[in-house]
C-alpha atoms as a PDB file:
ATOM      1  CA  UNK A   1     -12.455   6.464 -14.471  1.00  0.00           C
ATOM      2  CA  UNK A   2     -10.382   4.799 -11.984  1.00  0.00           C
ATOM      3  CA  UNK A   3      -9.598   6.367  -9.132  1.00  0.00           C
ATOM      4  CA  UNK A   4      -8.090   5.930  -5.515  1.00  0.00           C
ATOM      5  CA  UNK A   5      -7.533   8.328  -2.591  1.00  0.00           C
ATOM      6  CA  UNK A   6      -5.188   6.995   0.147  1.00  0.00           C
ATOM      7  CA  UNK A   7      -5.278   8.711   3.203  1.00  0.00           C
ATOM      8  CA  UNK A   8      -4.342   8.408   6.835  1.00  0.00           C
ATOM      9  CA  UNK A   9      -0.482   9.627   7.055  1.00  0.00           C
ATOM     10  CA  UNK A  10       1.067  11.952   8.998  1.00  0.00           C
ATOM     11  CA  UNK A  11       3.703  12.317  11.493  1.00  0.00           C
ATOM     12  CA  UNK A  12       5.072   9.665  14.213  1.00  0.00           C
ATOM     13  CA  UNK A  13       7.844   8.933  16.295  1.00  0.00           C
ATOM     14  CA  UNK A  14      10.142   5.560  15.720  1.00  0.00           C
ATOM     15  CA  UNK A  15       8.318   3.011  17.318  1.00  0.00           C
ATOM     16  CA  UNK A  16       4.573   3.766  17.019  1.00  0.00           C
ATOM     17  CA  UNK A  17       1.678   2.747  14.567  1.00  0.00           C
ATOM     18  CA  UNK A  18      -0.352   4.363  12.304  1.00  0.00           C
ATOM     19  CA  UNK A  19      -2.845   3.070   9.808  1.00  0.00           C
ATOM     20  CA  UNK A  20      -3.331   4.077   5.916  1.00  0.00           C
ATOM     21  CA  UNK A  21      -6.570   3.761   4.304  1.00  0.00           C
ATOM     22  CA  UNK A  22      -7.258   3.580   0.267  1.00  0.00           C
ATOM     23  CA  UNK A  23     -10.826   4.352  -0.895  1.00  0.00           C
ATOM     24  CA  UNK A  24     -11.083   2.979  -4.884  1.00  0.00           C
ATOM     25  CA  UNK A  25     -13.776   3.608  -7.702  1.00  0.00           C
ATOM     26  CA  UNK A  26     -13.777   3.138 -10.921  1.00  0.00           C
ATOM     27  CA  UNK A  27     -13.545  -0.655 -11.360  1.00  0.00           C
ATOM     28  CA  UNK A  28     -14.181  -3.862 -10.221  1.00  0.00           C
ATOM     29  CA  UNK A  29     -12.413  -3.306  -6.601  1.00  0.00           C
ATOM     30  CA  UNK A  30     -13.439  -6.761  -5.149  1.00  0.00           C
ATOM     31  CA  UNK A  31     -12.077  -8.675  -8.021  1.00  0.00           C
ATOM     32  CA  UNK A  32      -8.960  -6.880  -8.391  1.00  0.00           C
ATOM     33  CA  UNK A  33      -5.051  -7.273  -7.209  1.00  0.00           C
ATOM     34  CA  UNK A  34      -4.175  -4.544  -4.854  1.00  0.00           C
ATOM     35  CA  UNK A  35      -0.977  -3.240  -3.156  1.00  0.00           C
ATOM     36  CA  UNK A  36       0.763  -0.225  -1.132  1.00  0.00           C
ATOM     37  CA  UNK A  37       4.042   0.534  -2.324  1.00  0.00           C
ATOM     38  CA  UNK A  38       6.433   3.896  -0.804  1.00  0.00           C
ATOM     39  CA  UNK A  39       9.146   6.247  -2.556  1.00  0.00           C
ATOM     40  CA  UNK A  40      11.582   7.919  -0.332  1.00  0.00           C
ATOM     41  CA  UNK A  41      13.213  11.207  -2.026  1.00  0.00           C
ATOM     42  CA  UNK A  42      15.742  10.258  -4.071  1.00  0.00           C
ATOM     43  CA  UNK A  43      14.950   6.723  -4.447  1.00  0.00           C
ATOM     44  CA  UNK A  44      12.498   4.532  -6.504  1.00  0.00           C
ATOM     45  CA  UNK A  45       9.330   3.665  -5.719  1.00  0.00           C
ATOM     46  CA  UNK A  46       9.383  -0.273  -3.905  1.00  0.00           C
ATOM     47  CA  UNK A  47       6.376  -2.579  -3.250  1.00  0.00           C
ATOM     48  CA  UNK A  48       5.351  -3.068   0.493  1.00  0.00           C
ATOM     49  CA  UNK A  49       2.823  -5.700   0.265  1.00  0.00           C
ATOM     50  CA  UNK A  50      -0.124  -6.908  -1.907  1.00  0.00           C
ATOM     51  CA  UNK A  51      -3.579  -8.708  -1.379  1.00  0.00           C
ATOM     52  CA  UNK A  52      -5.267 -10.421  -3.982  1.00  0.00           C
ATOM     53  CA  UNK A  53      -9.047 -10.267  -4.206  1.00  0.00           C
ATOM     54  CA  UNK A  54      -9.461 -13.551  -1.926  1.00  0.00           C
ATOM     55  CA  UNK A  55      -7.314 -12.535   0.428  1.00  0.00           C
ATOM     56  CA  UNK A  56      -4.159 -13.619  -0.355  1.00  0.00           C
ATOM     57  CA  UNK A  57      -1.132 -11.454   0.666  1.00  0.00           C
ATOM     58  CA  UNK A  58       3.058 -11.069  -0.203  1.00  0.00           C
ATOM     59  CA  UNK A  59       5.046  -8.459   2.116  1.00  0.00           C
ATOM     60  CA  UNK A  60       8.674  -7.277   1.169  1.00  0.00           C
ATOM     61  CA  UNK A  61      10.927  -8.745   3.666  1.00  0.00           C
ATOM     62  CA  UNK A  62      11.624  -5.255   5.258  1.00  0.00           C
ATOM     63  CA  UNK A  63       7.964  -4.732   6.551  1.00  0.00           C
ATOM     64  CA  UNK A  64       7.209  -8.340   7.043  1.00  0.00           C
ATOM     65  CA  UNK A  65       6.134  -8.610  10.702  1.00  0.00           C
ATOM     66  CA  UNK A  66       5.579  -4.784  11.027  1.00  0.00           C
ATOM     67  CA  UNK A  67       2.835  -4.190   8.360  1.00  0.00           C
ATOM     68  CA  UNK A  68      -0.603  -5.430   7.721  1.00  0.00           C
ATOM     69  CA  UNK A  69      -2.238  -5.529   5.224  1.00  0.00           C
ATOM     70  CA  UNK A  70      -6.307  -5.942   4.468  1.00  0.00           C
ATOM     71  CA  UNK A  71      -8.829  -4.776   2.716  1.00  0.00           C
ATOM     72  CA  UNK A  72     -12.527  -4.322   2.963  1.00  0.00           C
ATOM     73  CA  UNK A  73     -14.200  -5.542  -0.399  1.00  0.00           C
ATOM     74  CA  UNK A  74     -18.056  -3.839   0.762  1.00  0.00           C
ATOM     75  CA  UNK A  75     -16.827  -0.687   1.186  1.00  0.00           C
ATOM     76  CA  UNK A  76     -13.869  -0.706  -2.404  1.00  0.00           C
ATOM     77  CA  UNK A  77     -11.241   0.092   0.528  1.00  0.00           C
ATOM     78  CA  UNK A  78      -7.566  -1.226   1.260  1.00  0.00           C
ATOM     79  CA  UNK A  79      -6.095  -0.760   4.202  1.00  0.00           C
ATOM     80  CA  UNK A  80      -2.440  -0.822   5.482  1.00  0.00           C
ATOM     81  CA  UNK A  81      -1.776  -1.045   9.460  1.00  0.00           C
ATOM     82  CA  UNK A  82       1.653  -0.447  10.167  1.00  0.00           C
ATOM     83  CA  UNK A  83       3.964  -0.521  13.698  1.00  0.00           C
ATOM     84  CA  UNK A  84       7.066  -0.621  14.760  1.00  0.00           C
ATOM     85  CA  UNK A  85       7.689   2.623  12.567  1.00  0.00           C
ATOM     86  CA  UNK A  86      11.685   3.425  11.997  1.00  0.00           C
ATOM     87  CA  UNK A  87      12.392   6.427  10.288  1.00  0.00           C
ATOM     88  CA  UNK A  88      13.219   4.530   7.357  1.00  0.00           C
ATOM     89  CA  UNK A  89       9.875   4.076   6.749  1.00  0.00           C
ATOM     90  CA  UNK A  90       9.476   7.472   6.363  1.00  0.00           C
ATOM     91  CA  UNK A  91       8.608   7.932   2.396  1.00  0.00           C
ATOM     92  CA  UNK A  92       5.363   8.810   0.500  1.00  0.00           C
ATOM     93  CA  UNK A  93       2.667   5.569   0.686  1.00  0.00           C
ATOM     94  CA  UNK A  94       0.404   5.015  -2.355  1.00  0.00           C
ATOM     95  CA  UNK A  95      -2.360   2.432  -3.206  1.00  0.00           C
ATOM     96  CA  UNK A  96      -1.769   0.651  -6.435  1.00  0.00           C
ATOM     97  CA  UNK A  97      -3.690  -1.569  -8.884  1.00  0.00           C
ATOM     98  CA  UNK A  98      -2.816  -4.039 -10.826  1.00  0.00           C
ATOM     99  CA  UNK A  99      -3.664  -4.884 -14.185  1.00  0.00           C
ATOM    100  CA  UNK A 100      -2.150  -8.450 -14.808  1.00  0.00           C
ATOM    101  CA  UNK A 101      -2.209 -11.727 -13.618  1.00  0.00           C
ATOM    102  CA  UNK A 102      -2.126 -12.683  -9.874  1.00  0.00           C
ATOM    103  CA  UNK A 103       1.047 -14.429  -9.992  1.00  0.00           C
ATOM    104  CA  UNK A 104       2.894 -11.068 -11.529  1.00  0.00           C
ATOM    105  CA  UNK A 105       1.342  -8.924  -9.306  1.00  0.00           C
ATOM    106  CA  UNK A 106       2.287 -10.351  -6.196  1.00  0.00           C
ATOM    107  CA  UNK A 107       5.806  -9.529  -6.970  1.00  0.00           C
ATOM    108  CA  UNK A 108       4.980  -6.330  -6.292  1.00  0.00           C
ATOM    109  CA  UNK A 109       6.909  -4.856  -9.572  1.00  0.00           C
ATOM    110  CA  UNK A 110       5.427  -1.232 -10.262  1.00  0.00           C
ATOM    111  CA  UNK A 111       5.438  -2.075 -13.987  1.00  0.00           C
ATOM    112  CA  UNK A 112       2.599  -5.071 -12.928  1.00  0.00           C
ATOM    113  CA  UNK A 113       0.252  -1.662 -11.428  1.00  0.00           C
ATOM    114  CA  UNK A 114      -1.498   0.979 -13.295  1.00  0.00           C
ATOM    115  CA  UNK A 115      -3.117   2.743 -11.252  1.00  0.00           C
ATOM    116  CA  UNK A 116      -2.142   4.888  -8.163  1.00  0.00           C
ATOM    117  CA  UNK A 117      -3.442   7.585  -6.374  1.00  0.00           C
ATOM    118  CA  UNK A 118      -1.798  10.976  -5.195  1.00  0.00           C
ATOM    119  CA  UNK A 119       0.127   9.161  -1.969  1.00  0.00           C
ATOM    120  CA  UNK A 120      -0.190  10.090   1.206  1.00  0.00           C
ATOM    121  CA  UNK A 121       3.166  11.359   3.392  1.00  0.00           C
ATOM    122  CA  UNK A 122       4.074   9.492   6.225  1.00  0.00           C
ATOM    123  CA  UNK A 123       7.140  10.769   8.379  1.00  0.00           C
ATOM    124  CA  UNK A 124       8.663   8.905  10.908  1.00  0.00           C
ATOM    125  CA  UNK A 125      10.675  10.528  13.366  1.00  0.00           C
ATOM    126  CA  UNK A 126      13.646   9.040  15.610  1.00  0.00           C
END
């Protein structure tokens, strides 16, 4: 049974950091696609970024120089590191994984993920 628990969110003022952390089980973690992607109320969910198993990354253009993103194959974990928070950041955070190809998930469509955990709130404050 697949399953990931994202944690790590919280409350922060515009401007400071705050990092998100995804434990996964359930499947072959170190082999597979992984991303972060947010939904704001009222709007759709949106990709943030995505690592491949090797290490290989994509960022939407609105986090790109603000968010990291990594994982830790050893321990099944994903990470996301994020500063330079603006309230529009604010918006629930969930780990996803893929089930398709490489070059599809890096796109960071939802319909290329399958798998998501409950989210985890972050709220950024001005």
């Amino acid at each position: 049974q697949v399953q990931l628990v994202e944690s790590g969110g919280g409350s922060v003022q515009a401007g400071g950091s705050q990092r998100l952390s995804c434990v996964a089980s359930g499947f072959t973690f170190r082999s597979s696609s992984m991303a972060w992607f947010r939904q704001a109320p009222g709007k759709e969910r949106e990709g943030i970024s995505f690592m491949q198993w090797d290490g290989l990354t994509n960022y939407a253009d609105f986090v790109k120089g603000r968010f990291t993103i990594y994982r830790d194959n050893d321990k099944n974990s994903l990470y996301l590191q994020m500063n330079s928070l603006e309230p529009e950041d604010t918006a629930m955070y969930y780990c996803e994984a893929s089930t398709t190809t490489t070059s599809l998930a890096r796109l960071l469509r939802q319909t290329d993920y399958a798998y998501w955990g409950q989210g985890t709130q972050v709220t950024v404050s001005s």
